[in-house]
Protein backbone atom coordinates (compact mmCIF):
# COMPACT_ATOMS: atom_id res chain seq x y z
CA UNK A 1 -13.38 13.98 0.31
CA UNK A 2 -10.13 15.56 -0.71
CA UNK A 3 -11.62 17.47 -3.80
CA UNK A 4 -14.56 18.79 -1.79
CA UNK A 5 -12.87 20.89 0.62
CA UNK A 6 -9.80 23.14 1.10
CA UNK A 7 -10.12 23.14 4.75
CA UNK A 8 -7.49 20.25 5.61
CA UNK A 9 -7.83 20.90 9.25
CA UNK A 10 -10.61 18.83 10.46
CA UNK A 11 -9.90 15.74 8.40
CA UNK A 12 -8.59 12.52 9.77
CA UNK A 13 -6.92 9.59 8.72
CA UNK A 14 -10.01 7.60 8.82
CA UNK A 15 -11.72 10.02 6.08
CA UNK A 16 -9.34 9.02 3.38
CA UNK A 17 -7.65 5.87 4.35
CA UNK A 18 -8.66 2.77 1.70
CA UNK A 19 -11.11 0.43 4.05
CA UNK A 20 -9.92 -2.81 2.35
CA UNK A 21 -6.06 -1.73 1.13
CA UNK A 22 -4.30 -4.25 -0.69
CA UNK A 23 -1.98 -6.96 1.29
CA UNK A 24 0.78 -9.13 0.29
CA UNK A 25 2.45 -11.97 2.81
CA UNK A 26 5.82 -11.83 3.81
CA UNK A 27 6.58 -14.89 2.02
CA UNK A 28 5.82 -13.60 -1.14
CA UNK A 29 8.49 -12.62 -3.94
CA UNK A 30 9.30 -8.88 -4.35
CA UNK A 31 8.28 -9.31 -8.25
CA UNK A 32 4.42 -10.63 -6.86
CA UNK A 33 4.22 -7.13 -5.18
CA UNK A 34 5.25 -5.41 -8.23
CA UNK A 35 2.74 -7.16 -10.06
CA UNK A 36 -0.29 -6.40 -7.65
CA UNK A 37 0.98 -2.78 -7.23
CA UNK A 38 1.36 -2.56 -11.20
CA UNK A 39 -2.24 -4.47 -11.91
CA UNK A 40 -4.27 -2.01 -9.60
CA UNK A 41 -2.10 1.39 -10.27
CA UNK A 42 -0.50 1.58 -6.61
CA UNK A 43 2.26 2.39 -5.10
CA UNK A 44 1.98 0.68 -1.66
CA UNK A 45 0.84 -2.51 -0.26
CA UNK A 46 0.78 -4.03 3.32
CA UNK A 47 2.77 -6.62 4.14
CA UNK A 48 1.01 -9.34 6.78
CA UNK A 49 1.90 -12.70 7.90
CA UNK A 50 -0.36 -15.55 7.51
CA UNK A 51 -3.01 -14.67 9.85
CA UNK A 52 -3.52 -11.02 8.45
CA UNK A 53 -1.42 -9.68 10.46
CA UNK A 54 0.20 -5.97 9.89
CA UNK A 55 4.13 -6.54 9.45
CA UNK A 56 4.83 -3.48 7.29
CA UNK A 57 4.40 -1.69 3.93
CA UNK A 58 6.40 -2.51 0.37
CA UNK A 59 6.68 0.70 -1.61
CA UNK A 60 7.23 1.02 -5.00
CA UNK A 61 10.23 3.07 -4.39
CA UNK A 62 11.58 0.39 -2.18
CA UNK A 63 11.67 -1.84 -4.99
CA UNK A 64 12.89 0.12 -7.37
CA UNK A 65 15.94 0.98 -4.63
CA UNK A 66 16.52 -3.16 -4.88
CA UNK A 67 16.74 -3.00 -8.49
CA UNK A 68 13.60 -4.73 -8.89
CA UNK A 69 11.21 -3.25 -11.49
């Protein structure tokens, strides 16, 4: 969508969100999201708990700020 148009006005989040982003749960080691982030070339994934439930978003940088990459 992005690379057919210049006109950024009239685009909403819903236009170039991912429909099925990548998750992680809570639980999970900080080196497991590096791994999924490095194995499908991203640099954010939601965090849920165990019933798919939005907690909040690991970002590369974040991890890299822990000393973690």
């Amino acid at each position: 969508m992005l690379q057919k148009t210049t006109d950024f006005t009239s685009i909403t989040a819903k236009d170039i969100m991912s429909a099925n982003p990548k998750t992680i749960l809570a639980e999970a080691m900080a080196i497991e999201a590096l791994e999924t982030l490095e194995s499908n070339n991203i640099t954010q994934i939601l965090v849920t708990d165990d019933h798919k439930k939005y907690i909040g978003v690991v970002h590369l940088h974040d991890l890299l700020k822990e000393g973690i990459f």
